[in-house]
Structures are given as structure tokens and as C-alpha cells.
Protein backbone atom coordinates (compact mmCIF):
# COMPACT_ATOMS: atom_id res chain seq x y z
CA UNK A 1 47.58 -34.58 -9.66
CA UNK A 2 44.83 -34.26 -12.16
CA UNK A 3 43.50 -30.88 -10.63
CA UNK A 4 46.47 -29.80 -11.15
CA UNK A 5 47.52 -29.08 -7.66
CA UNK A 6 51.12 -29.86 -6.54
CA UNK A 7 51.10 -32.35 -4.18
CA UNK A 8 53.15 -32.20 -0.73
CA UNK A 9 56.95 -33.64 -1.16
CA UNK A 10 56.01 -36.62 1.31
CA UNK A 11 52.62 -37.70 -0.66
CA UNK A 12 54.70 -37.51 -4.14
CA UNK A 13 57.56 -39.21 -3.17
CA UNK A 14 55.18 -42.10 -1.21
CA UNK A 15 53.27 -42.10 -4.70
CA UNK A 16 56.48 -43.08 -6.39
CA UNK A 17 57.57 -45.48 -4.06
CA UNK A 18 60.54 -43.58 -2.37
CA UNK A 19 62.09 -41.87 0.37
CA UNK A 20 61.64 -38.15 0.04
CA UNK A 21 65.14 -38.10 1.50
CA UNK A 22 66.46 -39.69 -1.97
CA UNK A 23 64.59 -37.12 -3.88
CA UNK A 24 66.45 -34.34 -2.35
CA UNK A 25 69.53 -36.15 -3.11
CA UNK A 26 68.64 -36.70 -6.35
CA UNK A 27 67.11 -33.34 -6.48
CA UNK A 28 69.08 -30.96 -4.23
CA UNK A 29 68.34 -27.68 -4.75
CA UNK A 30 63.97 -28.58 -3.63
CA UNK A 31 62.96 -31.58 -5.93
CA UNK A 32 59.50 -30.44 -6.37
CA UNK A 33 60.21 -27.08 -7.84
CA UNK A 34 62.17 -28.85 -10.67
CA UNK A 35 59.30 -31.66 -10.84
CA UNK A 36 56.90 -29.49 -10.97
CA UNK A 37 58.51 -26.96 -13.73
CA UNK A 38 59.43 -30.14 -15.63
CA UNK A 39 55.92 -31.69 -15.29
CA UNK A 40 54.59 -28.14 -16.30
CA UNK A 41 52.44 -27.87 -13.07
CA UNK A 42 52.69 -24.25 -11.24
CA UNK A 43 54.97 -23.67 -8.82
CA UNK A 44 54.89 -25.44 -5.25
CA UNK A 45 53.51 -22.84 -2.54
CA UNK A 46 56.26 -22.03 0.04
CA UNK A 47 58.95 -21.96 -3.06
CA UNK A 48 60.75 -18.85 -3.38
């Protein structure tokens, strides 16, 4: 968000207007990691 904080999977994907089960499809290897690297926002805590 504008803090630049990375927001939990389930607030994102609500944000967007999907299921965060389709963003894992979409995204399968952890969707927010790649979001977030893509977006330039720091890494998610509790990604390896």
C-alpha cells in the first residue's frame, strides 16, 4: 500500500476483486513474492 508495507495475500487479492485461490493458480510458486518483486515493494515476511 502507500506505506509501503506488503499487504496479507487475502486483503490483496479481496482488493482486486478475486479469490486468493486464483492467484496461486495464476501465481504458483507464492503470488505475492512475484507481486511484490514486480511492484518493487520488499519482500513479504514469512517468504524464504
Amino acid at each position: 500500500d502507500e506505506d509501503g508495507v506488503v499487504p496479507p495475500i487475502r486483503k490483496f487479492a479481496k482488493a482486486m476483486g478475486v479469490d486468493s485461490k486464483h492467484l496461486y493458480d495464476v501465481f504458483m510458486k507464492g503470488p505475492m513474492k512475484l507481486i511484490c518483486k514486480w511492484g518493487g515493494l520488499p519482500k513479504p515476511t514469512g517468504c524464504v
